[in-house]
Protein backbone atom coordinates (compact mmCIF):
# COMPACT_ATOMS: atom_id res chain seq x y z
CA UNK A 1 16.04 -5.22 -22.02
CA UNK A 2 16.42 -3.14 -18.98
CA UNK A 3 18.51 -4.12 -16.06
CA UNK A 4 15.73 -3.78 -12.82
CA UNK A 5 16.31 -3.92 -9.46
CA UNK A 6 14.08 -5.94 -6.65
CA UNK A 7 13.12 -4.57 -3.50
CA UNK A 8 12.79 -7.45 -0.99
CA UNK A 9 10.46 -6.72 2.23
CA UNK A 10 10.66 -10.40 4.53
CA UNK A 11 7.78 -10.07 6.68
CA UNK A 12 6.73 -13.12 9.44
CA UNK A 13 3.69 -13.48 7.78
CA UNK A 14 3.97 -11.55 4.03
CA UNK A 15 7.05 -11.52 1.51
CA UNK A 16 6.77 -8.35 -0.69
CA UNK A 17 8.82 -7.55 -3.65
CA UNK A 18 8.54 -4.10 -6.39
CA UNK A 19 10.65 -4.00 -9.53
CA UNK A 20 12.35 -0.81 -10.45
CA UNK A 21 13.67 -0.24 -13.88
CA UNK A 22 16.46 2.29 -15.00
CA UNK A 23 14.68 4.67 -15.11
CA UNK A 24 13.18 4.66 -11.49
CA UNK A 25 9.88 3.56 -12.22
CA UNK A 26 7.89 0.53 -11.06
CA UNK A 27 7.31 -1.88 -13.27
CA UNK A 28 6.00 -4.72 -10.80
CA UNK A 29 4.73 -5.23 -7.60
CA UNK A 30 3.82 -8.45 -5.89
CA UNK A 31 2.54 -9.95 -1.99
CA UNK A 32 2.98 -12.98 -1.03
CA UNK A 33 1.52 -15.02 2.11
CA UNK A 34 4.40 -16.35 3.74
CA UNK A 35 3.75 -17.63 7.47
CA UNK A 36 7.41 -17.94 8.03
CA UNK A 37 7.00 -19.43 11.43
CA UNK A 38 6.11 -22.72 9.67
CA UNK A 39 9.48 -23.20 8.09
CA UNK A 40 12.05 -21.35 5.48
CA UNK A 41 9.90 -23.57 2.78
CA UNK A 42 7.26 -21.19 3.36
CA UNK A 43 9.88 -18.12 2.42
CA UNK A 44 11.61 -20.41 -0.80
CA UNK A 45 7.57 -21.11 -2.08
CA UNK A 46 7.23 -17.09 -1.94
CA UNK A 47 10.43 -16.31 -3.59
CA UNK A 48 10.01 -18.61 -6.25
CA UNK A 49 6.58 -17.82 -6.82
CA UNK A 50 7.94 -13.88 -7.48
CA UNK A 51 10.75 -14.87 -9.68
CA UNK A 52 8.33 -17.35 -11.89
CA UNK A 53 6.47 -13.81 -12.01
CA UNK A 54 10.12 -11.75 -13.24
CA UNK A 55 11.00 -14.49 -15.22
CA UNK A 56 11.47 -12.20 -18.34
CA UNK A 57 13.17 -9.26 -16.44
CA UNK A 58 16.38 -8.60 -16.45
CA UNK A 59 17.68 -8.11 -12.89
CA UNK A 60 20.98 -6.12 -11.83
CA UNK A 61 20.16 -6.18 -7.83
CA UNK A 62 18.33 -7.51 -5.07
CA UNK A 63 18.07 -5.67 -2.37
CA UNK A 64 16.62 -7.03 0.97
CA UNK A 65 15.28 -5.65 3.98
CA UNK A 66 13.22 -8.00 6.88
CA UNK A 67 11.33 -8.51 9.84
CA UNK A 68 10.77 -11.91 9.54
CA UNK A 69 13.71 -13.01 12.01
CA UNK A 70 11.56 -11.97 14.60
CA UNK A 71 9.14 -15.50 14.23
CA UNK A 72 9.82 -18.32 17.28
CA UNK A 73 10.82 -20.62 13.98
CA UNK A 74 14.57 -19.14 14.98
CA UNK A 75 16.28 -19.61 18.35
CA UNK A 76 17.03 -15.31 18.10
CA UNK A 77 16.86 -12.80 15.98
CA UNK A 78 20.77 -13.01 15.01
CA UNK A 79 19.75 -16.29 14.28
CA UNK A 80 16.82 -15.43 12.15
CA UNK A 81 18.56 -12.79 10.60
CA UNK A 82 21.35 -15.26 9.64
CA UNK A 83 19.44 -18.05 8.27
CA UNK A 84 17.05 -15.45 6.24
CA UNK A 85 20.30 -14.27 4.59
CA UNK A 86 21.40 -17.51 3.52
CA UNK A 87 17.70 -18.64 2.41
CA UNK A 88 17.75 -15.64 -0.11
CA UNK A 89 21.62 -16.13 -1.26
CA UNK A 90 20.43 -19.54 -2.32
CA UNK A 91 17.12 -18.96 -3.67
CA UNK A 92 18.76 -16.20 -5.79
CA UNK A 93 21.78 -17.23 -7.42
CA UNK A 94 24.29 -15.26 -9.63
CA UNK A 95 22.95 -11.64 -9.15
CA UNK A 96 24.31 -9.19 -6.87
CA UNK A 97 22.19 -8.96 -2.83
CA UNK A 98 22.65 -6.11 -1.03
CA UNK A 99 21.51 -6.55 2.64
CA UNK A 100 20.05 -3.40 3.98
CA UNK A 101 21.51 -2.77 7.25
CA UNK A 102 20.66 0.35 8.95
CA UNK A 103 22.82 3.40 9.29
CA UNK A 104 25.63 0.95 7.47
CA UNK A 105 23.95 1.18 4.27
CA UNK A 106 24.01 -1.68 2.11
CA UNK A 107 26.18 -4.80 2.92
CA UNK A 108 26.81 -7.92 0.72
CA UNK A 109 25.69 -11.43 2.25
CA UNK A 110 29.75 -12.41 2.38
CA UNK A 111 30.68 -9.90 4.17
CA UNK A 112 28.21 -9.68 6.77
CA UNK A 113 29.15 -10.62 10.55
CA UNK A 114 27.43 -11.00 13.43
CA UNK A 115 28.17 -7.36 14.38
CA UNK A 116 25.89 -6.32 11.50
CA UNK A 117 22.71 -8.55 12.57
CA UNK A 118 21.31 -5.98 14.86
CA UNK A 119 21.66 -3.32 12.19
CA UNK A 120 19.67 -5.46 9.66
CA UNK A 121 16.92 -7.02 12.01
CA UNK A 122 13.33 -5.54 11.41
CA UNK A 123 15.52 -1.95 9.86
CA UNK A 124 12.08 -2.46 6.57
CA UNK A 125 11.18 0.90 8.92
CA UNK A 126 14.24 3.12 8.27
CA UNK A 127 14.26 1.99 5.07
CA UNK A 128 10.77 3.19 3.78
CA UNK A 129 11.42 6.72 6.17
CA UNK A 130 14.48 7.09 4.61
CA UNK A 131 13.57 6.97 1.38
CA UNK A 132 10.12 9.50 2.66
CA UNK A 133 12.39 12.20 3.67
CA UNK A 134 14.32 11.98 0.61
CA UNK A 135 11.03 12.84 -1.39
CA UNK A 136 9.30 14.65 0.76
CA UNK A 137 11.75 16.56 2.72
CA UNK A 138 9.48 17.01 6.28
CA UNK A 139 6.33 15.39 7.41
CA UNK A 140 5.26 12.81 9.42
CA UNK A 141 5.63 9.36 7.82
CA UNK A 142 2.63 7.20 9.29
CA UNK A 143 2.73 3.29 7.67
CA UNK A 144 0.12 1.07 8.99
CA UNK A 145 0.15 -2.25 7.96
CA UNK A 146 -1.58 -5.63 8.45
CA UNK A 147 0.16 -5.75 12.21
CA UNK A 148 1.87 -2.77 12.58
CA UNK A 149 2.33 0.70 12.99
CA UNK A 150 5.47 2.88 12.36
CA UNK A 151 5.27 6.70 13.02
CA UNK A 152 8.27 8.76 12.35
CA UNK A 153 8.58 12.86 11.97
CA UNK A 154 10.82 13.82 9.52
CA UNK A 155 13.03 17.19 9.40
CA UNK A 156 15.14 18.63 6.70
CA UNK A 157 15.47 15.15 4.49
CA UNK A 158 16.58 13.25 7.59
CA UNK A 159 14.87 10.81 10.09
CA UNK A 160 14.59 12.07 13.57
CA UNK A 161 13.94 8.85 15.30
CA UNK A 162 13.82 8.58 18.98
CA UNK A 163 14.85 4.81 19.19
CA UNK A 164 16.09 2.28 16.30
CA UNK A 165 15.39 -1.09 18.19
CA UNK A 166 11.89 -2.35 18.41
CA UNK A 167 12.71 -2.00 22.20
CA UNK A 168 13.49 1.43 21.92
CA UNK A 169 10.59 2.40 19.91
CA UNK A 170 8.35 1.18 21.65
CA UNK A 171 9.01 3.53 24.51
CA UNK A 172 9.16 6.75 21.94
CA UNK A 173 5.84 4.85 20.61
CA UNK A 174 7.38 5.31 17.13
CA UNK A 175 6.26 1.83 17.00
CA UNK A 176 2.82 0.93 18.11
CA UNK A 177 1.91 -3.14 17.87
CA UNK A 178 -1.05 -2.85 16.04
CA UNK A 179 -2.38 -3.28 12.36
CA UNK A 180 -5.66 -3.35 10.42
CA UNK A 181 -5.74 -6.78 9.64
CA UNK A 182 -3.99 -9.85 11.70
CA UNK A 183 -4.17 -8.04 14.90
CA UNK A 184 -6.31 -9.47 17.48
CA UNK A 185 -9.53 -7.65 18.24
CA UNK A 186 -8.50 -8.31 22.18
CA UNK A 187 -5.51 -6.04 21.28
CA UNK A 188 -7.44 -3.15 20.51
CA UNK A 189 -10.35 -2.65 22.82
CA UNK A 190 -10.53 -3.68 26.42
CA UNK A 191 -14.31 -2.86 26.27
CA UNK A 192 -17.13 -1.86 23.71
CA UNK A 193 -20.51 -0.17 23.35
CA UNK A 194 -22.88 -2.44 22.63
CA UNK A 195 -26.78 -2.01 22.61
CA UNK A 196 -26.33 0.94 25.29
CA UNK A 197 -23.91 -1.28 28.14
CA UNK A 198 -20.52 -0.89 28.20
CA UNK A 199 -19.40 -4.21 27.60
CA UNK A 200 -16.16 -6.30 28.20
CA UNK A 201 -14.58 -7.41 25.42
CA UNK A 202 -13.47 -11.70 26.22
CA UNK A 203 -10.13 -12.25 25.98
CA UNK A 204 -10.08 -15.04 23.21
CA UNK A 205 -8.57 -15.13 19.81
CA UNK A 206 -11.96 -15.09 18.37
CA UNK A 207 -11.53 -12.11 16.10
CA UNK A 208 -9.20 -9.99 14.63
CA UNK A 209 -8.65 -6.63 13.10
CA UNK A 210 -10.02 -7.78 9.54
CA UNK A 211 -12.91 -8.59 10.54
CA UNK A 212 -13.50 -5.40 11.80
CA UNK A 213 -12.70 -3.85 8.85
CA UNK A 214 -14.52 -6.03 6.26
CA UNK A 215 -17.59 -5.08 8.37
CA UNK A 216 -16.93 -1.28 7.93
CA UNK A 217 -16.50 -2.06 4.45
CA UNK A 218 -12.84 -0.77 4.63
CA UNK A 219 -10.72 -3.82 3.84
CA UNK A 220 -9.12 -4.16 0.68
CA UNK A 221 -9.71 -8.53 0.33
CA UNK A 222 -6.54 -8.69 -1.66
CA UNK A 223 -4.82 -7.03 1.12
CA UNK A 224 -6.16 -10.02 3.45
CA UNK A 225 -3.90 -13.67 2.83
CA UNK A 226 -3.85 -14.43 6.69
CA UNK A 227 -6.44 -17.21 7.75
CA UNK A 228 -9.41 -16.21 9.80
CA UNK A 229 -9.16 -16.30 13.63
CA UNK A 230 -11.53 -19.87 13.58
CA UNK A 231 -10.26 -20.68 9.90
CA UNK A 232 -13.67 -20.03 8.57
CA UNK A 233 -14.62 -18.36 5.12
CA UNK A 234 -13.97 -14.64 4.78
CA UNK A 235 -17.42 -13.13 4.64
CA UNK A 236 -19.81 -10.13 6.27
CA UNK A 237 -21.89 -13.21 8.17
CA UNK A 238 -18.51 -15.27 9.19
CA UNK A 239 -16.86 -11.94 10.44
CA UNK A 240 -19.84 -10.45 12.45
CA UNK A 241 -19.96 -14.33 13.66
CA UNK A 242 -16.38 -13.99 14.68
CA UNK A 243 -16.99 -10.71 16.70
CA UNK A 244 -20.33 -11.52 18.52
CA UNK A 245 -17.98 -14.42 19.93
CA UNK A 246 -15.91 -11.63 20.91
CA UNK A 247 -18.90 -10.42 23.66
CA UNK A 248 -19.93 -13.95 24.51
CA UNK A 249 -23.29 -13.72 21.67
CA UNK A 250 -24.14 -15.33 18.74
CA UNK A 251 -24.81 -14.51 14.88
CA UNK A 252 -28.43 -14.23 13.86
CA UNK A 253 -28.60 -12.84 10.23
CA UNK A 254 -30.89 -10.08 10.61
CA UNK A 255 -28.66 -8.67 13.63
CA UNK A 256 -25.70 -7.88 10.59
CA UNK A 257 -26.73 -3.22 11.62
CA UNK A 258 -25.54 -4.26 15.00
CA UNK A 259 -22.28 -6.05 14.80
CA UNK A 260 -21.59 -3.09 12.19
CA UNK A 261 -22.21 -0.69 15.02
CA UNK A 262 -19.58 -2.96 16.91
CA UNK A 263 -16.89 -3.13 13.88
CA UNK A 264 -17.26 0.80 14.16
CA UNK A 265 -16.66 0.91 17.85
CA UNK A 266 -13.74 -1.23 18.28
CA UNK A 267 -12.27 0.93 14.66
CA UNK A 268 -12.95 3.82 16.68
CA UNK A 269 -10.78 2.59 19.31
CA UNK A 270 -8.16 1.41 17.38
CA UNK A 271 -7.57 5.05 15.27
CA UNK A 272 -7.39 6.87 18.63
CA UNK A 273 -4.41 4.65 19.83
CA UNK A 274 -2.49 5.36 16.37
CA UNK A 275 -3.84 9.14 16.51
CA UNK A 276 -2.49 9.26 19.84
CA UNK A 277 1.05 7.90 18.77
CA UNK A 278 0.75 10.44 16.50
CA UNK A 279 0.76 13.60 18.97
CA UNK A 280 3.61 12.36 20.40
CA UNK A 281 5.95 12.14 17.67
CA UNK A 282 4.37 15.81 16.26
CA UNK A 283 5.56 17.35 19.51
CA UNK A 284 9.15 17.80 18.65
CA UNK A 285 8.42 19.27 15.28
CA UNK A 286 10.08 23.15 14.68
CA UNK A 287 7.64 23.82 12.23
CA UNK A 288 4.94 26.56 13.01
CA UNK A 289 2.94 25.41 9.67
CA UNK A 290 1.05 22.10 9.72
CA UNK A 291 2.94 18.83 8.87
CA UNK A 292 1.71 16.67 6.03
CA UNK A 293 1.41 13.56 6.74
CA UNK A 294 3.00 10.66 4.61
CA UNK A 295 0.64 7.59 4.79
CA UNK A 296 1.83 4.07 3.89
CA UNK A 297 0.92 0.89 4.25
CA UNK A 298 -2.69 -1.29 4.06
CA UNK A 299 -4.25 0.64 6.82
CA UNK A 300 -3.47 4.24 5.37
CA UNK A 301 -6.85 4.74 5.05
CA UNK A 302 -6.83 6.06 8.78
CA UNK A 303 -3.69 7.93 8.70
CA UNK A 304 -5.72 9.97 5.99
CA UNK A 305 -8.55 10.44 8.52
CA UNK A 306 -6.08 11.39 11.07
CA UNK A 307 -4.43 14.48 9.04
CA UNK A 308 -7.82 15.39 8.83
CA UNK A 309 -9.06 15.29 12.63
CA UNK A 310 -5.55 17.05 13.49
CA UNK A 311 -5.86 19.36 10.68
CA UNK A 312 -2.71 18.69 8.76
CA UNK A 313 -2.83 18.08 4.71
CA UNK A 314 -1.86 14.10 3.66
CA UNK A 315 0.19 12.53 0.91
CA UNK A 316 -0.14 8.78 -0.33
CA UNK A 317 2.76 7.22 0.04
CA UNK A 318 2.35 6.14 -3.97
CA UNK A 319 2.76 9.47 -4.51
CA UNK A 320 6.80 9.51 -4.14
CA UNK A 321 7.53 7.33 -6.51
CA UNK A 322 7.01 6.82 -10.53
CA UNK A 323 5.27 4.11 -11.70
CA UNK A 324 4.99 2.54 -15.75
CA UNK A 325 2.45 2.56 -17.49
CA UNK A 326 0.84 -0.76 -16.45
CA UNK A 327 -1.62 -1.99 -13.58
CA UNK A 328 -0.99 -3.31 -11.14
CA UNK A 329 -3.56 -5.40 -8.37
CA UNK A 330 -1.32 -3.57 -5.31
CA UNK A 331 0.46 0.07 -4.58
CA UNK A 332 3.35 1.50 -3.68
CA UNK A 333 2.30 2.32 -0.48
CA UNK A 334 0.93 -1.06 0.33
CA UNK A 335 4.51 -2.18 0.06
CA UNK A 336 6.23 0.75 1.47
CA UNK A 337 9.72 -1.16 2.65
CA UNK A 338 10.09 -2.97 -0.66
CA UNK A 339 9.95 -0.08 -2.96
CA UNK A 340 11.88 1.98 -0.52
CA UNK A 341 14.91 -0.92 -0.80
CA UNK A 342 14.76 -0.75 -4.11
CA UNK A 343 15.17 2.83 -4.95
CA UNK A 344 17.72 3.05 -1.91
CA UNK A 345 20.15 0.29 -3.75
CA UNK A 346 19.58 1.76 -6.91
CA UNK A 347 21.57 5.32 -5.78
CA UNK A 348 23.86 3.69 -3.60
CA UNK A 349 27.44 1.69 -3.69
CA UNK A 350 27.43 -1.37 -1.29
CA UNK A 351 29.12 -0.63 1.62
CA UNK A 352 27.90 3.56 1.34
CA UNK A 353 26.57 4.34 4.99
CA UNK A 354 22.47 5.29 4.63
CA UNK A 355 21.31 9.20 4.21
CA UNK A 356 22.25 10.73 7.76
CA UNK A 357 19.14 9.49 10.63
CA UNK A 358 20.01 11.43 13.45
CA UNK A 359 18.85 9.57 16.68
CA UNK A 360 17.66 11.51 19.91
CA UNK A 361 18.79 11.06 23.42
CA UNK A 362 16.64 7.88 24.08
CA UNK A 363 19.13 5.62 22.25
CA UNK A 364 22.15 6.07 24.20
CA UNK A 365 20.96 4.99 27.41
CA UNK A 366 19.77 2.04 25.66
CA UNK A 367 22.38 1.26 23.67
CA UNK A 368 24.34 0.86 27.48
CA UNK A 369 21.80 -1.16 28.72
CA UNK A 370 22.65 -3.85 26.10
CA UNK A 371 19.22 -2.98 24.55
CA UNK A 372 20.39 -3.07 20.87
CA UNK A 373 18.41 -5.38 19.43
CA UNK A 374 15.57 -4.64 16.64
CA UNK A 375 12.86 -7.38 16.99
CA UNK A 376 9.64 -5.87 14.51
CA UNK A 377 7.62 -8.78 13.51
């Protein structure tokens, strides 16, 4: 029986794991809901429903990466970050962890101090653009996920990141607060078209991004285990329901073509932002040929259409990594961080610093400001 490794991505709201084997192919993928602001039972149900799941694999190595310290459950981040730790040291007993923290590499739980907790806090980023570069070499890695989005160029196998706190990359717009699937609709459009009026869009968590998406016919339902904005069922009637709120009108079924029209609008809206996010980081790049972009995540989809509008060629994530010969309901690239972890811990000695991430000039300024911390959610 091989010896596999787990990859470990501790999200706020998701816990997602991938199995590697020996020979560096995926042999299981799971998500997880895991609304983490509830309590740590939320995180102990998730890992123990995985391991039920690897019950016959034979594990060498956990390796763990988060942005789940982020939820108001904890006090702080080093406090989330702390009491994640020892939630996954005691849900996972007698195998070696490895604690992926940064530009320091891998770090076992025991040895971990509070100098390391803003090197580990919401780092599931670096981790899946590290492991990018190493595959791909150059290109602009693009992961959109169910909140997020993370855009990073990368040169010559390394990471040229502006910023490595949440903070900090939010000013580069490396990071960009917004996902296809629990962000609001309020989030994403300040105003909409609607019947031929511009029309202000109510500031009420009466919608969000999935919605949107199920109405373009986009979403992937699997990839959808948050609750609904009102709680309701997740349908084409509930959702156009749940955005006609959003405009102050009302659900009749034969109006479905127009709240369509709407979904569109408000999608529209939403790929310009990441687009936008997307010139910026292209900017610095040396290369005179075009840049192919790397999409991860649920939302790739649109990363895909945005190679396309800026005329650059596009990769799926998937693509950098082997997988067995079995199916699987999810992707690689819907659980970019995870398999990134994994294959990461499986090259590396604890304690070996990460592949080289150069950082530009926005960090040190920061870094005297006392700005340090990573906070992704």
């Amino acid at each position: 029986m091989q010896n596999n490794i787990v990859g470990w991505d501790i999200g706020g709201a998701h816990l997602k794991a991938v199995a590697i084997n020996q020979a560096g192919e995926i042999v299981a993928i799971f998500q997880q809901p895991c609304p983490l602001w509830k309590g740590l039972d939320q995180l102990q149900f998730a890992v123990n429903a995985v391991m039920r799941a690897l019950n016959s694999f034979s594990i060498h190595r956990h390796a763990i990466t988060m942005t789940g310290e982020l939820v108001d459950l904890f006090t702080n981040r080093d406090d989330g970050v702390r009491q994640i730790i020892d939630t996954m040291v005691t849900l996972l007993p007698g195998i070696e962890i490895a604690i992926f923290a940064g530009h320091a590499g891998f770090v076992r739980p025991e040895q971990i101090g509070a100098q390391h907790y803003p090197a580990i806090a919401s780092a599931n980023w670096l981790a899946s653009a590290l492991f990018a570069a190493q595959s791909a070499g150059n290109g602009l890695f693009v992961d959109i996920g169910s909140t997020t989005t993370d855009i990073l160029l990368l040169q010559d196998r390394q990471v040229m990141a502006q910023g490595y706190s949440d903070y900090q990359r939010l000013i580069s717009q490396e990071l960009i607060y917004t996902g296809v699937i629990r962000t609001a609709v309020m989030a994403v459009a300040r105003t909409v078209q609607d019947e031929g009026h511009t029309v202000g869009v109510m500031a009420e968590y009466f919608a969000t991004m999935a919605d949107v998406y199920r109405l373009t016919g986009e979403l992937n339902e699997q990839h959808d285990q948050a609750d609904s904005a009102d709680g309701a069922e997740k349908t084409l009637p509930a959702s156009a329901r749940r955005l006609a709120r959003m405009i102050g009108c009302d659900f009749a079924n034969d109006a479905l073509p127009r709240w369509q029209r709407l979904a569109k609008n408000i999608r529209q809206q939403q790929l310009q932002h990441i687009q936008s996010g997307c010139q910026t980081q292209l900017h610095p790049s040396r290369s005179a040929e075009p840049v192919v972009f790397i999409g991860a995540g649920v939302g790739r989809f649109l990363v895909r259409e945005i190679a396309l509008n800026l005329g650059h060629p596009y990769v799926d994530f998937s693509s950098l990594s082997a997988t067995a010969s079995l199916q699987f309901d999810l992707t690689a690239s819907d659980c970019a961080p995870a398999v990134a972890v994994a294959y990461l811990a499986s090259e590396k000695t604890l304690n070996e610093p990460a592949v080289s991430c150069p950082v530009n000039s926005i960090l040190e300024p920061l870094v005297l400001m006392g700005c340090t911390d990573a906070t992704s959610g």
